[in-house]
Protein backbone atom coordinates (compact mmCIF):
# COMPACT_ATOMS: atom_id res chain seq x y z
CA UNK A 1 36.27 102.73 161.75
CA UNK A 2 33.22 104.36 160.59
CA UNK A 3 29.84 102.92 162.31
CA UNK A 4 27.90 101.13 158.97
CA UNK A 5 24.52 102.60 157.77
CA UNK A 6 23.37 99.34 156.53
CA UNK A 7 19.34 98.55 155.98
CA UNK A 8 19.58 95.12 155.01
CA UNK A 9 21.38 92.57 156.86
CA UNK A 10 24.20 90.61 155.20
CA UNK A 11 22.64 87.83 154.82
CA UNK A 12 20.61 89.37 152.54
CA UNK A 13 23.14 91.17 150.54
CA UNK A 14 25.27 87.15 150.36
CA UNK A 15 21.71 86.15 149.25
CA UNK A 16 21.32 88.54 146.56
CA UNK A 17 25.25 87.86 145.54
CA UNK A 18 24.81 84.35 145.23
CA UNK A 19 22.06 84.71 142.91
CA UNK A 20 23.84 86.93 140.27
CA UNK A 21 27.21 84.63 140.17
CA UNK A 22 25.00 81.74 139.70
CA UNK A 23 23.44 83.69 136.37
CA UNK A 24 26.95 85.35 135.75
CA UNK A 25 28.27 81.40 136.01
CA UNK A 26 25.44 79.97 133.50
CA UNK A 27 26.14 82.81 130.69
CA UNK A 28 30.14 82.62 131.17
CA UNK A 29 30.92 85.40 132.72
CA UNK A 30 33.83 85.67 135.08
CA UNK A 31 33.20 89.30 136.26
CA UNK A 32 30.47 91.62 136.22
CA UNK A 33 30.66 95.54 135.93
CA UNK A 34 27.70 96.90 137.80
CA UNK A 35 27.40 100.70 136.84
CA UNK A 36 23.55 101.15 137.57
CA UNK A 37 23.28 102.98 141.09
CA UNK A 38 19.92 101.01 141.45
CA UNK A 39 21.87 97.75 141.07
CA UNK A 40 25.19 99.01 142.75
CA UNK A 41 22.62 99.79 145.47
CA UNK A 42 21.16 96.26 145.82
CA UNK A 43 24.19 93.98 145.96
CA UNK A 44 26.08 97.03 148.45
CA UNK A 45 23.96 98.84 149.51
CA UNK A 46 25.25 102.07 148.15
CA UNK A 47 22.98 105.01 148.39
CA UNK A 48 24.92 108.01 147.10
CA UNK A 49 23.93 111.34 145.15
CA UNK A 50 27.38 110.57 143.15
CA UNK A 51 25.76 109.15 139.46
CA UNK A 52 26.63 111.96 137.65
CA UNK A 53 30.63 110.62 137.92
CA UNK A 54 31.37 106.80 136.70
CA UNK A 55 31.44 104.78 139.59
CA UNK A 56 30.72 101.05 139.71
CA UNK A 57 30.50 97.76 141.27
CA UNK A 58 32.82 95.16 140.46
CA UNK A 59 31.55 91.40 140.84
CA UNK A 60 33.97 88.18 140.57
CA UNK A 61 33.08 84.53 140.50
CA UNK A 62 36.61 84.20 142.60
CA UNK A 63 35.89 86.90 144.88
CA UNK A 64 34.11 86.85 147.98
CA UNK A 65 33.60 90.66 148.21
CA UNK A 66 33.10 93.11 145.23
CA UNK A 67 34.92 95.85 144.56
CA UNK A 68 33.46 99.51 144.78
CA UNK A 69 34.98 102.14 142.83
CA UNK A 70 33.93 106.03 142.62
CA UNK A 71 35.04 109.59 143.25
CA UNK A 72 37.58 109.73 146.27
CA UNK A 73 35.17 112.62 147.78
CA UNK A 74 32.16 109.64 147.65
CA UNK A 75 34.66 106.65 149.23
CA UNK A 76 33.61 107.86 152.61
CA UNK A 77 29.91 107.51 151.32
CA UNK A 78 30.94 103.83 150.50
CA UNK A 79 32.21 102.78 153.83
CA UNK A 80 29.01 104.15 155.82
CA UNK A 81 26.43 103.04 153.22
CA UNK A 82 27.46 99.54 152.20
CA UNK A 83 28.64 96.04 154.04
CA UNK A 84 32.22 96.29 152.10
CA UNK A 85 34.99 96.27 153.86
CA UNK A 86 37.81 99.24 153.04
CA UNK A 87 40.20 96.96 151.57
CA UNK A 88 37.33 96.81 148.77
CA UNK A 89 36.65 100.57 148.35
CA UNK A 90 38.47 101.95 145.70
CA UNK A 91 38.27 106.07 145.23
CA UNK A 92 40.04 107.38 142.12
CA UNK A 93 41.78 111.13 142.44
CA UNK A 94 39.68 113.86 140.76
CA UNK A 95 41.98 113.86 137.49
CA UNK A 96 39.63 111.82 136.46
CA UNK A 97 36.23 113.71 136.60
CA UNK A 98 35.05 114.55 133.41
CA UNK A 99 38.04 114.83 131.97
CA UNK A 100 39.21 115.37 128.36
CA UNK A 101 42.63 114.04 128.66
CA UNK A 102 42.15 110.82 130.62
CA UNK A 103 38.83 108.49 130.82
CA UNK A 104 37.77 106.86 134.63
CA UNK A 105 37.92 103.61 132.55
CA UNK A 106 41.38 103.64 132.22
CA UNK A 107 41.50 103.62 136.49
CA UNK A 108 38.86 101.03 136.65
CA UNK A 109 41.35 98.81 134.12
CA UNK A 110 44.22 99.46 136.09
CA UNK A 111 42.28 97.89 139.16
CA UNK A 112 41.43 95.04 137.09
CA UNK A 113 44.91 94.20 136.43
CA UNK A 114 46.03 94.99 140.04
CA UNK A 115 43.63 92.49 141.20
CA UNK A 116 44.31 89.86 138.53
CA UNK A 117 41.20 90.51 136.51
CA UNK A 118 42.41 92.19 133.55
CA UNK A 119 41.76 88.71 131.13
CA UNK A 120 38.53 87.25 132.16
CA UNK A 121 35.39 87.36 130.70
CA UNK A 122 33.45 90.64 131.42
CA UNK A 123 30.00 91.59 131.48
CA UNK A 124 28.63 95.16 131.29
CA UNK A 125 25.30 96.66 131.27
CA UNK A 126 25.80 98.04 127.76
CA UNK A 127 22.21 99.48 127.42
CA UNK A 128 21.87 101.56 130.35
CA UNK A 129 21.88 105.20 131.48
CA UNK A 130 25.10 104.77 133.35
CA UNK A 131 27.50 102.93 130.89
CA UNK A 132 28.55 105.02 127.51
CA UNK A 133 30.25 104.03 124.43
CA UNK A 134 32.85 106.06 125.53
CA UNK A 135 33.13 103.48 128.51
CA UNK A 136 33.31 101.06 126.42
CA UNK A 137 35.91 101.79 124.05
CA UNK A 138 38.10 102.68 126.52
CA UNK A 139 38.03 99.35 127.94
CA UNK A 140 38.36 97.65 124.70
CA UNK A 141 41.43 99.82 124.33
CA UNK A 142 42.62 98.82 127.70
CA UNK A 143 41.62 95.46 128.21
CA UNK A 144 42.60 93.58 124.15
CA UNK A 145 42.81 90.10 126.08
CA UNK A 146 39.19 90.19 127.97
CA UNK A 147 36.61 89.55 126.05
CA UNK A 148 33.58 92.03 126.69
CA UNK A 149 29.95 90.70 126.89
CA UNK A 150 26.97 92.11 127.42
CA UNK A 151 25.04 91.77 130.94
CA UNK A 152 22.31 93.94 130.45
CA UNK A 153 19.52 93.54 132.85
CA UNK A 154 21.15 90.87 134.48
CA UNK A 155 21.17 92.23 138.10
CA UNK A 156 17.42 93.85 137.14
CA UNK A 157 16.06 90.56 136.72
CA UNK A 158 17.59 89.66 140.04
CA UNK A 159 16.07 92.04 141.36
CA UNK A 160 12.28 91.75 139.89
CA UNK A 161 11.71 88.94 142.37
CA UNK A 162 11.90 90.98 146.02
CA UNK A 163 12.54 89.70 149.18
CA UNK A 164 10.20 89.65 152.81
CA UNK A 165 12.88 92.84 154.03
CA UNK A 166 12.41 94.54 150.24
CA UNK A 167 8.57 94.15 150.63
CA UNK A 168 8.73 95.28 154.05
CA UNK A 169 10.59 98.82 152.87
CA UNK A 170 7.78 98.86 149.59
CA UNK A 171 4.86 98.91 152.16
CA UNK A 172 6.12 101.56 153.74
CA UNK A 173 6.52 103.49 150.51
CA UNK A 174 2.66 102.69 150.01
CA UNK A 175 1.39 104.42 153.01
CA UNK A 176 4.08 107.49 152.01
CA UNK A 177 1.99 107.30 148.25
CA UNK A 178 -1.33 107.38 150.29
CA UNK A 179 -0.61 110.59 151.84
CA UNK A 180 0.69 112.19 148.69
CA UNK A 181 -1.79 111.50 146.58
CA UNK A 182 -4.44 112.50 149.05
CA UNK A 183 -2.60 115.74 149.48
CA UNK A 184 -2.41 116.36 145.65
CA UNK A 185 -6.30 115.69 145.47
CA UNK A 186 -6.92 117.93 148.47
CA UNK A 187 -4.27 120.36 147.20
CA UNK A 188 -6.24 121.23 143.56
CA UNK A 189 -8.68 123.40 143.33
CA UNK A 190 -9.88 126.28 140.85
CA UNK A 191 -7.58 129.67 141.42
CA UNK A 192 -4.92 127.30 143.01
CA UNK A 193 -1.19 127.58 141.12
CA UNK A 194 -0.14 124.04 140.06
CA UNK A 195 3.20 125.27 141.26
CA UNK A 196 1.86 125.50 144.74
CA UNK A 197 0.37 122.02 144.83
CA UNK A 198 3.40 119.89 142.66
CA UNK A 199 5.58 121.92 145.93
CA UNK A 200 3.12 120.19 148.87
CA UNK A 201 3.40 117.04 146.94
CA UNK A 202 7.13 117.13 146.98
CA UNK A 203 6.90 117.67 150.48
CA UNK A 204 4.79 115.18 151.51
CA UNK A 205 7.07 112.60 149.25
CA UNK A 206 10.24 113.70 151.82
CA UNK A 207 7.95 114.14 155.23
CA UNK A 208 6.79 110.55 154.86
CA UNK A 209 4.60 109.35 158.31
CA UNK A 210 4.86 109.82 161.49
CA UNK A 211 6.43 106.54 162.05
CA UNK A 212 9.08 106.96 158.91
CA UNK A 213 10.66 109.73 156.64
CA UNK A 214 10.47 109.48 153.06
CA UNK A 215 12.80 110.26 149.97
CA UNK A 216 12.11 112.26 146.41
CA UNK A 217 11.17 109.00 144.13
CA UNK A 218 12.55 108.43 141.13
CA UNK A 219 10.16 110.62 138.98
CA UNK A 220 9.16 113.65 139.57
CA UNK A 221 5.63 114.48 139.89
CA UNK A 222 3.92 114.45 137.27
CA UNK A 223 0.84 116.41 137.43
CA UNK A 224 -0.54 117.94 133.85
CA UNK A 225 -3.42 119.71 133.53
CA UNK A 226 -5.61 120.46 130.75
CA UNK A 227 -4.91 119.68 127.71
CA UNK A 228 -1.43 118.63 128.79
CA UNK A 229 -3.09 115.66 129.71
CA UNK A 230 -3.38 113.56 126.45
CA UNK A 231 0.02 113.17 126.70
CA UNK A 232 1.72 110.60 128.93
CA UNK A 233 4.80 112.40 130.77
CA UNK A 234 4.62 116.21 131.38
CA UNK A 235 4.26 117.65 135.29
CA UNK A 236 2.92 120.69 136.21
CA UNK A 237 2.98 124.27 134.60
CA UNK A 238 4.85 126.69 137.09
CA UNK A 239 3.26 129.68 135.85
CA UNK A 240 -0.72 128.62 135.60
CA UNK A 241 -3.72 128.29 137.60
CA UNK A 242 -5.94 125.10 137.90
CA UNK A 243 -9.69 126.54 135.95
CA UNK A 244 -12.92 125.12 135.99
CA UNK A 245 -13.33 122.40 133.58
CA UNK A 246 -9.68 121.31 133.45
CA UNK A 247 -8.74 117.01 133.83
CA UNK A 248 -5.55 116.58 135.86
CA UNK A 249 -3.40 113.64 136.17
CA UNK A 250 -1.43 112.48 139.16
CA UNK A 251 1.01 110.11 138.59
CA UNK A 252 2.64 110.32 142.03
CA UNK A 253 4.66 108.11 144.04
CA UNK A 254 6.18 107.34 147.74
CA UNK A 255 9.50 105.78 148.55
CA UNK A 256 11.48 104.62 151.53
CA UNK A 257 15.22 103.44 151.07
CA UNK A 258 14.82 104.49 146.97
CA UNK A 259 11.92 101.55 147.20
CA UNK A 260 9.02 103.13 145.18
CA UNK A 261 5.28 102.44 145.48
CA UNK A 262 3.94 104.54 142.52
CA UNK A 263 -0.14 105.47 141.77
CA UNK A 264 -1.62 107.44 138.96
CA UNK A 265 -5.55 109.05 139.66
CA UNK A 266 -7.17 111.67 138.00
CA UNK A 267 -8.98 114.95 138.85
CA UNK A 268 -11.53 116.91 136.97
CA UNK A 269 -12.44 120.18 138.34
CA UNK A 270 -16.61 121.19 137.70
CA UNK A 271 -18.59 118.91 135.83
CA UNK A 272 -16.99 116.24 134.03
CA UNK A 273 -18.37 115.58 130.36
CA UNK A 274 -20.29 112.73 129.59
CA UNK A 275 -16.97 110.92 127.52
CA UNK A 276 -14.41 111.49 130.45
CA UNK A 277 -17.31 109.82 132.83
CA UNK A 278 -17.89 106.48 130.11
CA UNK A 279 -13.81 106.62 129.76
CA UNK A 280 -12.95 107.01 133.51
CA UNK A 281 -16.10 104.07 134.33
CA UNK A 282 -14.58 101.85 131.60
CA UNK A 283 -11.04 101.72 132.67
CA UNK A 284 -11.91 101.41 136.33
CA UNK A 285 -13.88 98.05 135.74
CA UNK A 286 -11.48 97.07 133.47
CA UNK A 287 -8.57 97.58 136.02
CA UNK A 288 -10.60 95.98 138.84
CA UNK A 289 -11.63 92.49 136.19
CA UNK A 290 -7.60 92.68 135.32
CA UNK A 291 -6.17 92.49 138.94
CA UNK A 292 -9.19 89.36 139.85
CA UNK A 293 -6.95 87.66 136.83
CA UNK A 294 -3.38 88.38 137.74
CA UNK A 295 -1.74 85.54 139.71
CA UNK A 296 1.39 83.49 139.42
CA UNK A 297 2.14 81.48 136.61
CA UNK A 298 0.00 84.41 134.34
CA UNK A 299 2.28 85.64 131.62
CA UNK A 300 2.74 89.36 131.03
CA UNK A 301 1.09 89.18 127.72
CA UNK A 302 -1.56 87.12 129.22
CA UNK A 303 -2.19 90.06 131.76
CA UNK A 304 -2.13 92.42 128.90
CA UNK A 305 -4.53 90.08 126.64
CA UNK A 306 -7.04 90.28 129.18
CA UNK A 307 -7.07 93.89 130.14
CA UNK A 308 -8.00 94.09 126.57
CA UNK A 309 -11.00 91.71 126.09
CA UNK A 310 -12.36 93.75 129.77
CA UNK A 311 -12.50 96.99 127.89
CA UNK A 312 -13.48 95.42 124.41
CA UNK A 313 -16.83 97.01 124.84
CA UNK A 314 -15.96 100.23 125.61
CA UNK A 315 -14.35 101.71 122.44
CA UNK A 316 -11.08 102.67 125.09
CA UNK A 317 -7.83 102.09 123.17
CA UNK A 318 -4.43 102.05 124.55
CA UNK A 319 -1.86 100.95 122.17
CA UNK A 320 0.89 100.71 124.40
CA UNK A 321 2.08 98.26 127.56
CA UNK A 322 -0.43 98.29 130.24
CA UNK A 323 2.02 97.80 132.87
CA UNK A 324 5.74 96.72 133.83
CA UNK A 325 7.98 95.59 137.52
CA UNK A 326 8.78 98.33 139.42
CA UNK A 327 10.92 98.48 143.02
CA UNK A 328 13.97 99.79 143.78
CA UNK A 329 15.74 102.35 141.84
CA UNK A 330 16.97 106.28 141.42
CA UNK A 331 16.17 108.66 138.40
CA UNK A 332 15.25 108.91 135.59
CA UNK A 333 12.79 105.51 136.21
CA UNK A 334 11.50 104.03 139.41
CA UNK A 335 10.61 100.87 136.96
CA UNK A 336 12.87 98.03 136.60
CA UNK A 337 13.33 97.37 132.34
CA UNK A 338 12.21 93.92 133.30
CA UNK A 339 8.57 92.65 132.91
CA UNK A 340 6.23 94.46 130.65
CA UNK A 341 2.68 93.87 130.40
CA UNK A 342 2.44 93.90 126.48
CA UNK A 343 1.63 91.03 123.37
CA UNK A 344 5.05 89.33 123.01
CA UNK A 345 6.29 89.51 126.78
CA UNK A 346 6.42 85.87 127.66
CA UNK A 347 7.30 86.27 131.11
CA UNK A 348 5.88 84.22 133.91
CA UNK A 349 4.68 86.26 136.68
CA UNK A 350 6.19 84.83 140.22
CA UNK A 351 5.39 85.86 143.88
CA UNK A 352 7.54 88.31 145.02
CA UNK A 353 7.05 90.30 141.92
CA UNK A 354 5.94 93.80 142.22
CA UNK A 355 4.04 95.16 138.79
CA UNK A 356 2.72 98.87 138.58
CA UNK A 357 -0.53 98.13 136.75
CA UNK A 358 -0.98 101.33 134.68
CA UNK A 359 -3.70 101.59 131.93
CA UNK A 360 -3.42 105.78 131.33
CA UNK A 361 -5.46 106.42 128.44
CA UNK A 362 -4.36 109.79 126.09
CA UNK A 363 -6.82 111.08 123.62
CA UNK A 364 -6.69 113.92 121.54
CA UNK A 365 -7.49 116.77 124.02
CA UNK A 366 -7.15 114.75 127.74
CA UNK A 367 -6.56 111.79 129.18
CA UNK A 368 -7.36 109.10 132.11
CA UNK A 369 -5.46 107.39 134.60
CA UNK A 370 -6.05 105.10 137.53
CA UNK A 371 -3.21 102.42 138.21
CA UNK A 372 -2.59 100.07 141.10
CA UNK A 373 0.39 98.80 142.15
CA UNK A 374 0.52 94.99 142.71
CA UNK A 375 2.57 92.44 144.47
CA UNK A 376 2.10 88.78 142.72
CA UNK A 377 1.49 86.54 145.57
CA UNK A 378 1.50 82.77 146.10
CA UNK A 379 -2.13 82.84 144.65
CA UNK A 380 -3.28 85.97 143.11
CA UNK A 381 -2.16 89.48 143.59
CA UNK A 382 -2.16 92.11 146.52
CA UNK A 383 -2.37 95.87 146.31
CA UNK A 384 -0.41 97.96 148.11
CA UNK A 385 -2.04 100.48 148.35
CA UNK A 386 -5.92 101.18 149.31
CA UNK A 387 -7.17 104.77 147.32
CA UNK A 388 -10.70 104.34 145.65
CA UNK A 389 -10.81 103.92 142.01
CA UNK A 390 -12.37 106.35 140.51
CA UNK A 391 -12.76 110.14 138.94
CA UNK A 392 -12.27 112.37 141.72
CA UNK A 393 -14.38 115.34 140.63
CA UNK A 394 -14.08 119.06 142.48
CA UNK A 395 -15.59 121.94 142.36
């Protein structure tokens, strides 16, 4: 028998079981079709490279254990990773992979109706990355006496209130983030290629500490310069030079078991201008007035309402959501698709939350970022991370 990997303890995993059957149980779902590797991850523990194949996790209200399915190669990957036992890994033969005359749904049926599943009430997490409408047709075609319902989310919310071990991991990931941004900061310079620094952040993302390694987050980094900047998502140009007079943005992040701890600061090589000084002055006191005000029992839109009357005097716009619950996950996000700070978002902030605070500002020709990433507490909120907040000017 293969020696388990595991880096939770099964209590934790029963815990975290228990609390999606009891939402499964309230909406009327009988099974659950977990295709998300984030999600897979939390109620198994699986932590394989294998997304780019359908694989899932199968959840039962009259089951004790789920069921994993996924590439025979990756089966072994499901015995050392997660708490299953074999009799609940399920690899399917490589006829299956990306194929144009069969679909992996069509296994994943056939397992249904081995196990006695095949009519029950099933939820999927239609709008995903993971689950196609290819997916679902096929099951439509192959299940006509379930009925198909849509669970999307449900796990995520689950998951948006983290445990004292989850926490533990996310701390961890915040002293990783320290050392990459500082090595980003320390990294730019004039006459320096942005190729050279993105590659000694990536490194310090997988070196970690001394005490623990690290992993590649979720995103990659993203590290714009110039006028690059007044837009939200680009990384680094592999074929320029950082110049005097050029704003760059580090949105940068460390992890530890896929947990992320993400931070966004910005750099401004020679003199800044007076308008990137009054912008980078008013979002810093507004971010600092913001975090005295989030707490439990604050809505998200609340949050977002008052980051807005704190920079009311200071012409800054930013039209979209200020924040949103971040934690465990694998690309193309580290945020969860849960809580966003924005008007509308009546969610009730509760401790154990963790919420990437992130008020980037893009004008026309740069932008602005300083974020802080926050864990809602029993009476306010902690950061977990300590960077100063502020313009980091070089010359």
């Amino acid at each position: 028998m293969m020696q388990k990997q595991m880096i939770f303890s099964r209590d934790e995993y029963d815990r975290r079981i228990r609390r999606v059957k009891e939402i499964m149980d309230r909406r009327g779902m009988e099974l659950l079709l977990v295709t998300d590797p984030a999600n897979m991850n939390y109620l198994t523990g699986y932590d394989g490279w294998s997304f780019y194949v359908h694989q899932g996790v199968i959840l039962s209200l009259a089951f004790d254990h789920p069921l994993w399915f996924g590439r025979q190669q990756d089966a072994n990957g499901a015995r050392l990773t997660t708490w299953l036992p074999d009799a609940c890994i399920f690899g399917y033969p490589d006829e299956y992979v990306q194929s144009r005359y069969t679909h992996t749904m069509r296994y994943v049926a056939q397992l249904l109706r081995d196990q006695g599943l095949a009519e029950k009430r099933l939820g999927l997490e239609m709008d995903g990355y993971w689950f196609s409408a290819r997916m679902y047709l096929t099951l439509q075609e192959e299940l006509n006496r379930a009925v198909l319902m849509d669970a999307t989310n449900l796990v995520n919310w689950v998951k948006s209130v983290k445990s004292e071990p989850e926490i533990a991991y996310m701390r961890q990931a915040a002293r990783i983030c320290e050392k990459v941004m500082q090595t980003a900061i320390d990294a730019i310079a004039p006459g320096v290629r942005e190729k050279d620094a993105a590659a000694m952040v990536s490194a310090a993302q997988i070196a970690g500490t001394d005490e623990f390694g690290g992993a590649p987050p979720a995103i990659f980094p993203i590290m714009p310069s110039a006028e690059r900047t007044s837009t939200a998502h680009l990384t680094y140009d592999p074929d320029r030079q950082y110049r005097l007079g050029d704003v760059v943005l580090l949105e940068l992040c460390g992890a530890r078991h896929r947990y992320h701890a993400p931070l966004a600061r910005t750099v401004f090589l020679g003199d800044p201008p007076d308008d990137l000084i009054k912008t980078a002055d008013g979002v810093v006191t507004g971010l600092q007035e913001t975090l005295q005000f989030i707490g439990p029992g604050t809505t998200a839109e609340e949050v977002e309402a008052r980051w807005r009357a704190a920079i009311a005097h200071t012409g800054v716009v930013k039209p979209s959501r200020v924040g949103y619950s971040y934690g465990l996950n694998y690309v193309p996000d580290w945020g969860e698709h849960t809580v966003s700070l924005r008007p509308g978002d009546k969610t009730v902030l509760k401790p154990g939350m963790a919420i990437h605070f992130m008020p980037g500002i893009w004008l026309d020709t740069y932008g602005f970022e300083c974020s802080e990433p926050v864990l809602i507490t029993d009476n306010g909120c902690e950061k977990f991370i300590e960077f100063p907040q502020q313009l980091f000017v070089k010359h």
